[in-house]
C-alpha atoms as a PDB file:
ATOM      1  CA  UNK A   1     121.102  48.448  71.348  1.00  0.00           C
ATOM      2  CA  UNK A   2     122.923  50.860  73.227  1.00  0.00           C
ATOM      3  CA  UNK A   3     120.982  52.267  76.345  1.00  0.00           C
ATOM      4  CA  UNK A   4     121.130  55.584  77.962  1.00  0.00           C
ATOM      5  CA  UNK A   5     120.260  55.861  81.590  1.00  0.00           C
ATOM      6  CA  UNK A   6     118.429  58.337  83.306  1.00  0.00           C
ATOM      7  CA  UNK A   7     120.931  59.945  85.295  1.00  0.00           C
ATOM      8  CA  UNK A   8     118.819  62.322  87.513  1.00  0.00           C
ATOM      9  CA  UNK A   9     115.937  64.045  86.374  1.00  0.00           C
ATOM     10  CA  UNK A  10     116.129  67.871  85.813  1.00  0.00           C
ATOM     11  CA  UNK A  11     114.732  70.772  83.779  1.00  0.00           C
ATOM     12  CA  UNK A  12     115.960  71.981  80.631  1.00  0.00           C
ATOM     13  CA  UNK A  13     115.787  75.333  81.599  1.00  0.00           C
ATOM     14  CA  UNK A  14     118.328  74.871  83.939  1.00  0.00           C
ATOM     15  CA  UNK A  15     120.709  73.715  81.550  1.00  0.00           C
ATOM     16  CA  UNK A  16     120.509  76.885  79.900  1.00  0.00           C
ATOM     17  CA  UNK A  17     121.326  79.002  83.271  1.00  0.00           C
ATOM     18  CA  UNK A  18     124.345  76.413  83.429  1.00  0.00           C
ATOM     19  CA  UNK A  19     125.471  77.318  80.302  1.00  0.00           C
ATOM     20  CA  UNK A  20     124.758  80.811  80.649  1.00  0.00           C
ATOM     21  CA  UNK A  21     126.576  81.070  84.063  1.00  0.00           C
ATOM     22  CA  UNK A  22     129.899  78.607  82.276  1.00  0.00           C
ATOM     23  CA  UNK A  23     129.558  81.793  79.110  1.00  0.00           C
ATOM     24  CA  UNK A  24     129.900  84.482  81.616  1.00  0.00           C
ATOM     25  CA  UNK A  25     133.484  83.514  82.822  1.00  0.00           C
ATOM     26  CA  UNK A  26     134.798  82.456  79.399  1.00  0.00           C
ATOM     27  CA  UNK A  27     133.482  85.287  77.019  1.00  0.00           C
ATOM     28  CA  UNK A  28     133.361  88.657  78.008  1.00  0.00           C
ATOM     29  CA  UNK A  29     131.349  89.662  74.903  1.00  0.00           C
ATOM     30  CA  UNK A  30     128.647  87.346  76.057  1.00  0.00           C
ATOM     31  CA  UNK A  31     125.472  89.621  77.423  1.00  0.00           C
ATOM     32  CA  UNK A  32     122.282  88.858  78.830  1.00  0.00           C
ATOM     33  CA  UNK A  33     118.872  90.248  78.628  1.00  0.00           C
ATOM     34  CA  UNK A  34     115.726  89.186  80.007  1.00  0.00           C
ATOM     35  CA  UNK A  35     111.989  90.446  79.697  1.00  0.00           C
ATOM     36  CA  UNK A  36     111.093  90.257  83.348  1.00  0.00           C
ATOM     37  CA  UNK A  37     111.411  86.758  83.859  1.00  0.00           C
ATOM     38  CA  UNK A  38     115.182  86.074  85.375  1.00  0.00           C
ATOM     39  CA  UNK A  39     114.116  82.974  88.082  1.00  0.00           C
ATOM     40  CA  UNK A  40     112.609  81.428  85.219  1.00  0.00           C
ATOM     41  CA  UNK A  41     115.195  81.303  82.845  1.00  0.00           C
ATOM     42  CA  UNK A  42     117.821  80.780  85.576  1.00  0.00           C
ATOM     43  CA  UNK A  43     119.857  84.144  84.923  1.00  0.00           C
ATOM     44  CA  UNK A  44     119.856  84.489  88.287  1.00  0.00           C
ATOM     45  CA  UNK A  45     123.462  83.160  88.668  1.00  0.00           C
ATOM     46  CA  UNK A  46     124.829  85.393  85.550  1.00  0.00           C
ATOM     47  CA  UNK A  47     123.394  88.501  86.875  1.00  0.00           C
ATOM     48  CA  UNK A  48     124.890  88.240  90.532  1.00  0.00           C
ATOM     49  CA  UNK A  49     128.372  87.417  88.575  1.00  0.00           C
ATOM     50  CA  UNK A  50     128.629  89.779  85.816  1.00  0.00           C
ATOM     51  CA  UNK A  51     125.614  92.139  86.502  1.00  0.00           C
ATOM     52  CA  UNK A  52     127.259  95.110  84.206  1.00  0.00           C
ATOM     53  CA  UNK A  53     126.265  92.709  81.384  1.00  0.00           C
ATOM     54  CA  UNK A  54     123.037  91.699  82.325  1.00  0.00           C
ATOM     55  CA  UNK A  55     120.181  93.709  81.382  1.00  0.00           C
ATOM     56  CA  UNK A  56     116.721  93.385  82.714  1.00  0.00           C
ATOM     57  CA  UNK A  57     114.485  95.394  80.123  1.00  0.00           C
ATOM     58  CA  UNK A  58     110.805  94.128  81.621  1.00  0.00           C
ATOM     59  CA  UNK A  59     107.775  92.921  79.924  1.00  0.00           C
ATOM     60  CA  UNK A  60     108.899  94.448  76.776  1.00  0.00           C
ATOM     61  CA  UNK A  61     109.834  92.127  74.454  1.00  0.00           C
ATOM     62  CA  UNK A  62     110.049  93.435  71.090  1.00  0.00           C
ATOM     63  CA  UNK A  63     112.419  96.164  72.990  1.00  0.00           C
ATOM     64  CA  UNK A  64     114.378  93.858  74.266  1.00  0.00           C
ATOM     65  CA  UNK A  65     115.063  92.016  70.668  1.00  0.00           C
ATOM     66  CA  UNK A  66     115.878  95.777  69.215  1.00  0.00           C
ATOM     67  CA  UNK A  67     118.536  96.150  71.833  1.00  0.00           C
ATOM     68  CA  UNK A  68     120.018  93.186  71.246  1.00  0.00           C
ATOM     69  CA  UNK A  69     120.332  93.590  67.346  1.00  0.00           C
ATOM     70  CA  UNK A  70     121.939  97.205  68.726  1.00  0.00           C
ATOM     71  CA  UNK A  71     124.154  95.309  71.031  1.00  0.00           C
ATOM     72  CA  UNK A  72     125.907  93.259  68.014  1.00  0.00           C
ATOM     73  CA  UNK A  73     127.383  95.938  66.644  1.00  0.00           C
ATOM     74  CA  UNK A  74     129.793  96.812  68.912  1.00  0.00           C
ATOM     75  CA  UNK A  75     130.740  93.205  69.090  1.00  0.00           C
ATOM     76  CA  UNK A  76     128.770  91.950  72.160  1.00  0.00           C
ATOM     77  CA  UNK A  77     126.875  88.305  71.611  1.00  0.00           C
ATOM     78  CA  UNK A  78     123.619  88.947  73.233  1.00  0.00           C
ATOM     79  CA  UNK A  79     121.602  86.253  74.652  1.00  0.00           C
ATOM     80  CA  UNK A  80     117.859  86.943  75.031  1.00  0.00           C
ATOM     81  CA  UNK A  81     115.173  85.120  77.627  1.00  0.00           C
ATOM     82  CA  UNK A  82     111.787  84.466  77.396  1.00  0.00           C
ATOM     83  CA  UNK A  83     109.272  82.152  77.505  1.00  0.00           C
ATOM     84  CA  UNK A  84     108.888  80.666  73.551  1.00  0.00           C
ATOM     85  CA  UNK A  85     105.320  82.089  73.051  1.00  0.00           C
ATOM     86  CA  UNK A  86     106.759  86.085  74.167  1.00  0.00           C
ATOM     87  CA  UNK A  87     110.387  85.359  72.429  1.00  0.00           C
ATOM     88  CA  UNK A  88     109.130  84.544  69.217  1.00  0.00           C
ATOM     89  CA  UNK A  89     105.406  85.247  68.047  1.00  0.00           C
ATOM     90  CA  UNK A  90     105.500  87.900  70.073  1.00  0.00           C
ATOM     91  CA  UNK A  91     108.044  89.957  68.153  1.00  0.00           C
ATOM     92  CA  UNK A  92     108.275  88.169  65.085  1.00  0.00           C
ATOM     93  CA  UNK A  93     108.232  91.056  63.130  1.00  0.00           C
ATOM     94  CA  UNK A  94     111.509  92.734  65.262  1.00  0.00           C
ATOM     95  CA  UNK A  95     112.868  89.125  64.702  1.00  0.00           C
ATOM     96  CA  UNK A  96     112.355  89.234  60.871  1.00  0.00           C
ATOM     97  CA  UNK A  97     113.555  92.986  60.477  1.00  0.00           C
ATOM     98  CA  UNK A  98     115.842  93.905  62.933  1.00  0.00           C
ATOM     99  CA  UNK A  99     117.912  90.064  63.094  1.00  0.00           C
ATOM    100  CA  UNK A 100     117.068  88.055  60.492  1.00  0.00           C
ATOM    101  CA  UNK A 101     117.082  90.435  57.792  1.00  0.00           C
ATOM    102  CA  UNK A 102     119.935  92.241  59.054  1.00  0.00           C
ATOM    103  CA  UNK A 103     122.179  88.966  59.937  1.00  0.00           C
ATOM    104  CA  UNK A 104     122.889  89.993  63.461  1.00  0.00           C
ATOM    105  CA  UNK A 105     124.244  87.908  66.192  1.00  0.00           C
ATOM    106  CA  UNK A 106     121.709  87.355  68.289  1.00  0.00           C
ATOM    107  CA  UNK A 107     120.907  84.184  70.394  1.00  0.00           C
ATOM    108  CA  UNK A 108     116.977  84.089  71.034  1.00  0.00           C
ATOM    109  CA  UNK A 109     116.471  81.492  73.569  1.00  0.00           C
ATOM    110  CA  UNK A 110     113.490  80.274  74.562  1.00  0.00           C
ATOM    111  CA  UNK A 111     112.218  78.394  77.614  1.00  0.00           C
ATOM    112  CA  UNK A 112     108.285  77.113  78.632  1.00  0.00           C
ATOM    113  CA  UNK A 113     107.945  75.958  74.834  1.00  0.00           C
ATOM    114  CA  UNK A 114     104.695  73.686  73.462  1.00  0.00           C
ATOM    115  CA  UNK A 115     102.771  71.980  75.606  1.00  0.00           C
ATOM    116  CA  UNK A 116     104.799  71.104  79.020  1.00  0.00           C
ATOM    117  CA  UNK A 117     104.451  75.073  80.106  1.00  0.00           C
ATOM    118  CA  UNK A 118     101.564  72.843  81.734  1.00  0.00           C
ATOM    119  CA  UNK A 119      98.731  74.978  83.751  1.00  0.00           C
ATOM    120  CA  UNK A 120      99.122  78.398  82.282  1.00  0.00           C
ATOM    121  CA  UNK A 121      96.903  77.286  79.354  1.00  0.00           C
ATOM    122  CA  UNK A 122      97.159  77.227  75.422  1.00  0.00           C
ATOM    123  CA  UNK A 123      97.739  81.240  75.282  1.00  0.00           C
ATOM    124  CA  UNK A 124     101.286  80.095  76.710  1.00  0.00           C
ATOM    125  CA  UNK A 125     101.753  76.906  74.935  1.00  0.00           C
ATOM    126  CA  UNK A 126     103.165  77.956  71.810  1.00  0.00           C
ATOM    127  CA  UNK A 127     102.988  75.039  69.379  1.00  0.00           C
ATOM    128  CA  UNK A 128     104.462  77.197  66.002  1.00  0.00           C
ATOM    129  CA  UNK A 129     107.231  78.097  67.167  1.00  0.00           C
ATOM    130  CA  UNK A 130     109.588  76.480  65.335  1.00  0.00           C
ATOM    131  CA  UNK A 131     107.529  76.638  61.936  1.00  0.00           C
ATOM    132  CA  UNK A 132     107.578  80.217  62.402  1.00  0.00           C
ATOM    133  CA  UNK A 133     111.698  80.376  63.150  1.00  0.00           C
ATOM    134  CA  UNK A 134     112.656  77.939  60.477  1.00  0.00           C
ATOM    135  CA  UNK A 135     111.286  79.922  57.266  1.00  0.00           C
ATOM    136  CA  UNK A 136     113.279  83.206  58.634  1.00  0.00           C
ATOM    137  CA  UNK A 137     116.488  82.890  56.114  1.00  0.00           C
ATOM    138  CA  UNK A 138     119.818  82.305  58.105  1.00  0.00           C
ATOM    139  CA  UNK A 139     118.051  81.473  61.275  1.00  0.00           C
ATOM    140  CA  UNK A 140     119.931  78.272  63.357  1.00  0.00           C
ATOM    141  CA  UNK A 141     117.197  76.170  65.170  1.00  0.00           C
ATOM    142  CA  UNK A 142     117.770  74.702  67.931  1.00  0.00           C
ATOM    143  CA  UNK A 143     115.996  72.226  70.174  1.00  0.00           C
ATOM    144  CA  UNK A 144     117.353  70.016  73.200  1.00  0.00           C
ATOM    145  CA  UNK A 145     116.571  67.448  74.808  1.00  0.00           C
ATOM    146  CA  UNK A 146     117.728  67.515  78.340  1.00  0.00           C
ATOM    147  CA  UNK A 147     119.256  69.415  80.560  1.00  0.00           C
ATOM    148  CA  UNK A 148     122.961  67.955  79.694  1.00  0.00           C
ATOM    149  CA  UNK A 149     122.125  68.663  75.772  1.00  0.00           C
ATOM    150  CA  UNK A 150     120.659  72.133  76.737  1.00  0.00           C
ATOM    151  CA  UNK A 151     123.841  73.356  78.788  1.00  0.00           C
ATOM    152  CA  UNK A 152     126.077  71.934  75.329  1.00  0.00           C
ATOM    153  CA  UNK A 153     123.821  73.707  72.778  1.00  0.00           C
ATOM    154  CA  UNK A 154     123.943  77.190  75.125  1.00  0.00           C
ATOM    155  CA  UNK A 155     127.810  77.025  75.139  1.00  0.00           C
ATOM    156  CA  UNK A 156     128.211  76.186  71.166  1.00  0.00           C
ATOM    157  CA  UNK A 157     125.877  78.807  70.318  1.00  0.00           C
ATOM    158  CA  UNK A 158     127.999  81.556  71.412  1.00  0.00           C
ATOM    159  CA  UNK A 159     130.713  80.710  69.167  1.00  0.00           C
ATOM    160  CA  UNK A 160     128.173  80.231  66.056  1.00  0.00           C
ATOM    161  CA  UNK A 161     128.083  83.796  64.289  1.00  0.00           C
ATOM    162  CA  UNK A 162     124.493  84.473  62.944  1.00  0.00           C
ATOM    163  CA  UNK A 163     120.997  84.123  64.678  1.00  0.00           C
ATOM    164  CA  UNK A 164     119.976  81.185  66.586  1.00  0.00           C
ATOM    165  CA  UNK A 165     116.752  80.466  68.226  1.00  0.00           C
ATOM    166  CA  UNK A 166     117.012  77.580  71.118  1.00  0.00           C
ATOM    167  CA  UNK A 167     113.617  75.994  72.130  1.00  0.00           C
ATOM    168  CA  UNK A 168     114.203  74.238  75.745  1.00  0.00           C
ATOM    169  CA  UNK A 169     111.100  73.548  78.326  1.00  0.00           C
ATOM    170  CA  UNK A 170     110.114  74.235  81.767  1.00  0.00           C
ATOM    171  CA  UNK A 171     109.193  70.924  83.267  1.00  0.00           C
ATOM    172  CA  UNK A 172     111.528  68.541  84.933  1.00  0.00           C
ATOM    173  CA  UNK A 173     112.577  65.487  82.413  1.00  0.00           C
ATOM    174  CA  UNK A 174     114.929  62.559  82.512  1.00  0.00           C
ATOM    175  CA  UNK A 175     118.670  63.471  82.217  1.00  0.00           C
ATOM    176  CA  UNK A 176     120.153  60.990  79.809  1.00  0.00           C
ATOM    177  CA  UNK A 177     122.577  62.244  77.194  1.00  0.00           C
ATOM    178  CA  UNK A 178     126.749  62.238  78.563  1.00  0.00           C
ATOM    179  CA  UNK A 179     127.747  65.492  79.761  1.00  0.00           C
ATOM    180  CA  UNK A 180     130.494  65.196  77.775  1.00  0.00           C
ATOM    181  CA  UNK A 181     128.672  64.436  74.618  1.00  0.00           C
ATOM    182  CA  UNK A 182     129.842  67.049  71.608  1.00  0.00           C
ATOM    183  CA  UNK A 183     127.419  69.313  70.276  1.00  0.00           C
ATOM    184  CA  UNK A 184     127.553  70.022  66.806  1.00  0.00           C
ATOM    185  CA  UNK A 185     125.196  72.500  65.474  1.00  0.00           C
ATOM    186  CA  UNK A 186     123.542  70.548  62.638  1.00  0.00           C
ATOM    187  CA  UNK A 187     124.585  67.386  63.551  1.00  0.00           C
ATOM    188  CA  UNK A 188     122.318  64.177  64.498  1.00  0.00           C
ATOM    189  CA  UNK A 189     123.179  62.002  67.065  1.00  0.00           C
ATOM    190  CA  UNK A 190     122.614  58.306  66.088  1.00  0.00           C
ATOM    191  CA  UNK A 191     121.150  56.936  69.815  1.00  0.00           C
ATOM    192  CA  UNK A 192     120.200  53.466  69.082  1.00  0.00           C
ATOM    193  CA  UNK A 193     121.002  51.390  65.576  1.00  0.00           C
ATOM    194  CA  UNK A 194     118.449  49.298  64.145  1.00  0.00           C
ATOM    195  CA  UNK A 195     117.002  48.137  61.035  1.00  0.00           C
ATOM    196  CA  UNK A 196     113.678  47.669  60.664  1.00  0.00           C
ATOM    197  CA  UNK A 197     112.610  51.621  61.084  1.00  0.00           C
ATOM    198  CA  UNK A 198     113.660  54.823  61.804  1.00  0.00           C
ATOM    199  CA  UNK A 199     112.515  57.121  64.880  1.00  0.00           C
ATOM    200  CA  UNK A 200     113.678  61.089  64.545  1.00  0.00           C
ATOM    201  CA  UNK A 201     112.466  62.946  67.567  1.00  0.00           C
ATOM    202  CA  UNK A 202     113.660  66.279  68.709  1.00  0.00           C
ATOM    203  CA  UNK A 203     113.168  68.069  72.690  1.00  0.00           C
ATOM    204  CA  UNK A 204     111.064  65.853  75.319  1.00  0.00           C
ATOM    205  CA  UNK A 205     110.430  63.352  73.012  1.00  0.00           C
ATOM    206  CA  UNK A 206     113.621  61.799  72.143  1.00  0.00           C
ATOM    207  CA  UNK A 207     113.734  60.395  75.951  1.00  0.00           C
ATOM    208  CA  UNK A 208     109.977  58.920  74.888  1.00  0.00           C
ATOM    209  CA  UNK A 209     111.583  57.499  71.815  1.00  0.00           C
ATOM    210  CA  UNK A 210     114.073  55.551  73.839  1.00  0.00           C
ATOM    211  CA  UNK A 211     111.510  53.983  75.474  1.00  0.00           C
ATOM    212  CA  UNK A 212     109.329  53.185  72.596  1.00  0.00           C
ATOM    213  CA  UNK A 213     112.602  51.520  71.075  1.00  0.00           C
ATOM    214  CA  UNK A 214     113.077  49.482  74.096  1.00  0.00           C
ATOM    215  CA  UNK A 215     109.528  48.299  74.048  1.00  0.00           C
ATOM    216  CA  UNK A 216     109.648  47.634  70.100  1.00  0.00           C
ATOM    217  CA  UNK A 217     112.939  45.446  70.639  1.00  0.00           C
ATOM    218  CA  UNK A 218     110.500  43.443  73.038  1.00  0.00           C
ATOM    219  CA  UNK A 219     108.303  42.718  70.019  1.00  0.00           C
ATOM    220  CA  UNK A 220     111.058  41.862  67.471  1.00  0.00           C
ATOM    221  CA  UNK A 221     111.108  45.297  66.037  1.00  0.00           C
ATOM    222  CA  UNK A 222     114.380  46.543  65.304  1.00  0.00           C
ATOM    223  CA  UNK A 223     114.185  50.703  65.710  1.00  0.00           C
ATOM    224  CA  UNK A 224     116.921  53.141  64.871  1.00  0.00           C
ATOM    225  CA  UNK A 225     116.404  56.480  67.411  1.00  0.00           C
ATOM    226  CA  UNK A 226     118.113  59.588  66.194  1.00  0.00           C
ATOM    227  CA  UNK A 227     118.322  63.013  67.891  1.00  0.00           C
ATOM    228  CA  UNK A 228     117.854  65.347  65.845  1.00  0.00           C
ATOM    229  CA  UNK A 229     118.706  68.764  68.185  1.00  0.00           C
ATOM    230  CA  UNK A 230     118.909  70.740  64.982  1.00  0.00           C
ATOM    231  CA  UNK A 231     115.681  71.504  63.117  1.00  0.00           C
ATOM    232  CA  UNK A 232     117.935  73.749  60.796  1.00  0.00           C
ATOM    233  CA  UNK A 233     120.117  72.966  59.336  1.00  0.00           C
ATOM    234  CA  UNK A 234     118.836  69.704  58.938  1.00  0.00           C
ATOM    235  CA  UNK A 235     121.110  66.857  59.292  1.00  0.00           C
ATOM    236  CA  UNK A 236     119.899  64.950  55.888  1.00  0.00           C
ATOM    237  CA  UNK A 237     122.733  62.878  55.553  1.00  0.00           C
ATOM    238  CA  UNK A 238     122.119  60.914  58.698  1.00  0.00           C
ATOM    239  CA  UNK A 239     118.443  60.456  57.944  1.00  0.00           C
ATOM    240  CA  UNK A 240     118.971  59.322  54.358  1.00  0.00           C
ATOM    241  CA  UNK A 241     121.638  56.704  55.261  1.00  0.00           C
ATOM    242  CA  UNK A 242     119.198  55.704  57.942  1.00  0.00           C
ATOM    243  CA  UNK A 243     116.348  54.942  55.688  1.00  0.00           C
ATOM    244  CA  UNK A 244     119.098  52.976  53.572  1.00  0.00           C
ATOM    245  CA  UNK A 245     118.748  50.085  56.207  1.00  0.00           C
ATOM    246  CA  UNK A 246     114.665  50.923  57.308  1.00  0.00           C
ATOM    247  CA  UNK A 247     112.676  52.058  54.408  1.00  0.00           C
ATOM    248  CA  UNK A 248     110.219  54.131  56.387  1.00  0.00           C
ATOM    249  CA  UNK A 249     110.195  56.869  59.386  1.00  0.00           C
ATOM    250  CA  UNK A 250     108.580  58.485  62.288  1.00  0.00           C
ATOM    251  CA  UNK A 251     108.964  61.525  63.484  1.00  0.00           C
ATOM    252  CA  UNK A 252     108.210  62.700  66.919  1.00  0.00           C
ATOM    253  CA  UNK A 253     107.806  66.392  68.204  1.00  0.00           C
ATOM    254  CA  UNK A 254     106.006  68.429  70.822  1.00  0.00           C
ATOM    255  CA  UNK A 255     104.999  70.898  68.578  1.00  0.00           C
ATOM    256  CA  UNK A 256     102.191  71.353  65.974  1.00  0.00           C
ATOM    257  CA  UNK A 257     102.333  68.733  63.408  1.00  0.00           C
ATOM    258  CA  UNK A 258     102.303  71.916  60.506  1.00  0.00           C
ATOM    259  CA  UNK A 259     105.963  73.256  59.992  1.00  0.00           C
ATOM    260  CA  UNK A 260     107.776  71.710  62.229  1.00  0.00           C
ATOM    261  CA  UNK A 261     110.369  68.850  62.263  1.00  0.00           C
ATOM    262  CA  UNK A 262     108.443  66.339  60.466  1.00  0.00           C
ATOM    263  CA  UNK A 263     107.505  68.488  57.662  1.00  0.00           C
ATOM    264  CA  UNK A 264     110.945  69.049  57.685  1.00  0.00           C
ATOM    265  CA  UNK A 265     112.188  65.580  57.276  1.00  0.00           C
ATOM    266  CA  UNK A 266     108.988  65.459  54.509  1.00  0.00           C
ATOM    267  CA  UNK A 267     110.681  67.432  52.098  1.00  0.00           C
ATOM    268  CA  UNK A 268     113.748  65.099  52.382  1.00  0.00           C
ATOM    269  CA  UNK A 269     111.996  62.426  51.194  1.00  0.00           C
ATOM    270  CA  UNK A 270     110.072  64.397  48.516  1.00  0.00           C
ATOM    271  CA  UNK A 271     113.226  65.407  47.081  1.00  0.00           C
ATOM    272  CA  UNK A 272     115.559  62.074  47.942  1.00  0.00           C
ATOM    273  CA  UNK A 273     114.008  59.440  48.778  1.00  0.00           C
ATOM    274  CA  UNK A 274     110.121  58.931  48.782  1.00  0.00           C
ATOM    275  CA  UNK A 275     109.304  56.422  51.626  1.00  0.00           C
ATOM    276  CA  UNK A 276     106.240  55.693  54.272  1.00  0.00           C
ATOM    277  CA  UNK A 277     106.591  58.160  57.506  1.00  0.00           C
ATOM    278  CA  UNK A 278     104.126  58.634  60.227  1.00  0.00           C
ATOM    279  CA  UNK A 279     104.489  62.108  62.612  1.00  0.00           C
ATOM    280  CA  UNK A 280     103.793  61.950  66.047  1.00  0.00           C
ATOM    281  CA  UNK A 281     103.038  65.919  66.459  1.00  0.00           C
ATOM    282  CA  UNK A 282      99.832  67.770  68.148  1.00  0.00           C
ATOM    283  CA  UNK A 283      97.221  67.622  65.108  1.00  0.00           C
ATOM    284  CA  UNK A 284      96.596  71.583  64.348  1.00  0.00           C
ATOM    285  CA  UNK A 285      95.339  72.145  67.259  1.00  0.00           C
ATOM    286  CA  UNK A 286      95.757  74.493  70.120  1.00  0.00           C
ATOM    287  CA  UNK A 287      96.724  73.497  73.615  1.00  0.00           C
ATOM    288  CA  UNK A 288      94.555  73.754  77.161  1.00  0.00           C
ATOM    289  CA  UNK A 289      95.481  73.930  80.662  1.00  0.00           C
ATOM    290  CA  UNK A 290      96.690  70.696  82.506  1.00  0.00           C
ATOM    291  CA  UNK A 291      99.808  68.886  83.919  1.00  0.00           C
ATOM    292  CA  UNK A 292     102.153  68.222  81.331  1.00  0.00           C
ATOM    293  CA  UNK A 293     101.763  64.649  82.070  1.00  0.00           C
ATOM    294  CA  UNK A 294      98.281  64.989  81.216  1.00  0.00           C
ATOM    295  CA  UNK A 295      98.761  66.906  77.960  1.00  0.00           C
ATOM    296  CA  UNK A 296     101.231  64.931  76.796  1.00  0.00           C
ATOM    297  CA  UNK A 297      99.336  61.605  76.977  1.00  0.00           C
ATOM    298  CA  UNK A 298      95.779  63.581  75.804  1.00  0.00           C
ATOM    299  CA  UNK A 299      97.763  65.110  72.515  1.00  0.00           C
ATOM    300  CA  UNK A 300      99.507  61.865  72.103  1.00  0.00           C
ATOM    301  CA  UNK A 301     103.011  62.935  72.145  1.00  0.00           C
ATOM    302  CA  UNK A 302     104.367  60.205  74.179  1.00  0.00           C
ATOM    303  CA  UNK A 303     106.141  56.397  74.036  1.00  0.00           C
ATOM    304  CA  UNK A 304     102.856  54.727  73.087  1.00  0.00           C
ATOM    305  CA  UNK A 305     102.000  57.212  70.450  1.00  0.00           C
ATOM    306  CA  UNK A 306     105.629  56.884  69.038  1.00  0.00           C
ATOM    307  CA  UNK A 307     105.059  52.629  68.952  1.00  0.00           C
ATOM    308  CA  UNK A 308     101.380  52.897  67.464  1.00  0.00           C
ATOM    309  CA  UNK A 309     102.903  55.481  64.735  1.00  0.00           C
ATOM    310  CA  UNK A 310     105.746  52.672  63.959  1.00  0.00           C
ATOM    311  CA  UNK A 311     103.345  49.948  63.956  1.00  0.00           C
ATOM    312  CA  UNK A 312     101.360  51.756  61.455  1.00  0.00           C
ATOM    313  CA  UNK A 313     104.135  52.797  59.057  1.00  0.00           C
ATOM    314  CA  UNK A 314     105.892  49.280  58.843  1.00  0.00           C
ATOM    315  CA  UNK A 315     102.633  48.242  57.596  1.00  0.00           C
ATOM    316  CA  UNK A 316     103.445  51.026  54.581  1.00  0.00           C
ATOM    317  CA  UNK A 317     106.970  49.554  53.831  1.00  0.00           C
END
């Protein structure tokens, strides 16, 4: 089993203002807008630098997503920052009209998603997200894992033509993936081989999934962990030649267990290969204020969860 280390703890976020900052030197068509909420999304750095293409439009969202369709047509990639809840249910309807529907080139990225946004409560913790991004025809989604993967995935979106929504979180998490690790949009990255099941987990829980395969191997359990960055387009040929060797699958997401990733994988197997899966997911439910720590154990979206959900499914094989 190959390991990954924890290299130094950090928040995704951050990644993104890395990435965003790297952009602003190398593309001059790269913009930046932000709904009042620059330290937060770490613009801070591409505003001092470039601040002639940074625009700071203020809590006004679905403004700031009709400027940015605007903004494409004279060539400019914008990139637009909000917290998930504000950049996408928000202004899904601007989203749907004014960039989906019209194919523009905007980059809709999205930082304090599902359940880690921590203390500000379950009016923050937007837990559809990604449901509600992946039905919009032609939209790319995106969602990394640590800050590494996050600064990758901000820099290959710019050269991706089309929309792309990218889902990254506020709290700090373990660093693990190489810096220099390629990311391909719609491309899974095999972690760990194995061959007695298959773990697919996408954002904070891919690091939990590492763990939960190290504490499987203890048992005699063989698990294969894949990251699957890309909700869409889905990487089915790496799933499908995993189940080749494991015959059944869990899937592991901090978002609501209805449209998101394992759904996703579902129709797959509907349409491939019909074998047992188990979802680790919050259960249609809304969120509540606490620690992320705390939520994350309460809604059962950690390494435990991930090792009860395989135990259960092997007994399905």
């Amino acid at each position: 089993m190959k390991k990954y280390t924890n290299t130094g703890s950090k928040d995704t976020r951050s990644g993104f203002g890395a990435g965003m900052t790297e952009l602003g030197q190398k593309n001059e068509n790269v913009v930046a807008l932000c709904a009042d909420l620059i330290g937060s999304l770490k613009f801070d750095d591409f505003k001092k630098n470039h601040p002639e293409r940074f625009f700071q439009i203020g809590i006004a969202e679905a403004n700031m997503i009709g400027i940015a369709a605007g903004l494409t047509v004279g060539g400019k990639i914008p990139f637009t920052g909000t917290f998930a809840n504000f950049s996408t249910g928000r202004v899904y309807d601007q989203i749907r009209q004014s960039v989906a529907y019209s194919e523009k080139n905007v980059k809709i990225c999205a930082s304090h998603a599902g359940l880690t946004l921590g203390e500000d409560g379950a009016t923050h913790q937007i837990l559809e997200d990604i449901g509600l991004m992946k039905m919009l025809p032609g939209m790319t989604v995106i969602n990394t894992c640590d800050y590494n993967q996050t600064k990758a995935a901000t820099l290959a979106i710019a050269d991706h033509h089309g929309p792309v929504y990218l889902r990254f979180g506020r709290p700090v998490v373990p660093n693990f993936m190489p810096a220099d690790e390629p990311f391909e949009i719609g491309k899974a990255i095999v972690l760990t081989e194995g061959s007695d099941v298959t773990i697919v987990a996408t954002g904070h829980l891919v690091w939990e999934a590492l763990i939960a395969a190290e504490a499987l191997e203890a048992q005699g359990i063989s698990a294969e962990v894949i990251n699957i960055h890309t909700i869409k387009p889905l990487d089915e040929e790496a799933i499908l030649k995993s189940l080749e060797k494991t015959k059944c699958i869990v899937t592991a997401e901090e978002h609501n267990i209805l449209g998101g990733l394992g759904e996703s994988v579902s129709r797959v197997l509907a349409l491939n290969s019909p074998l047992p899966q188990e979802f680790v997911a919050v259960n249609d439910s809304f969120g509540e204020s606490g620690t992320p720590e705390q939520l994350m154990d309460k809604y059962k979206l950690n390494n435990q969860a991930i090792v009860e959900a395989v135990e259960r499914v092997m007994k399905r094989k």
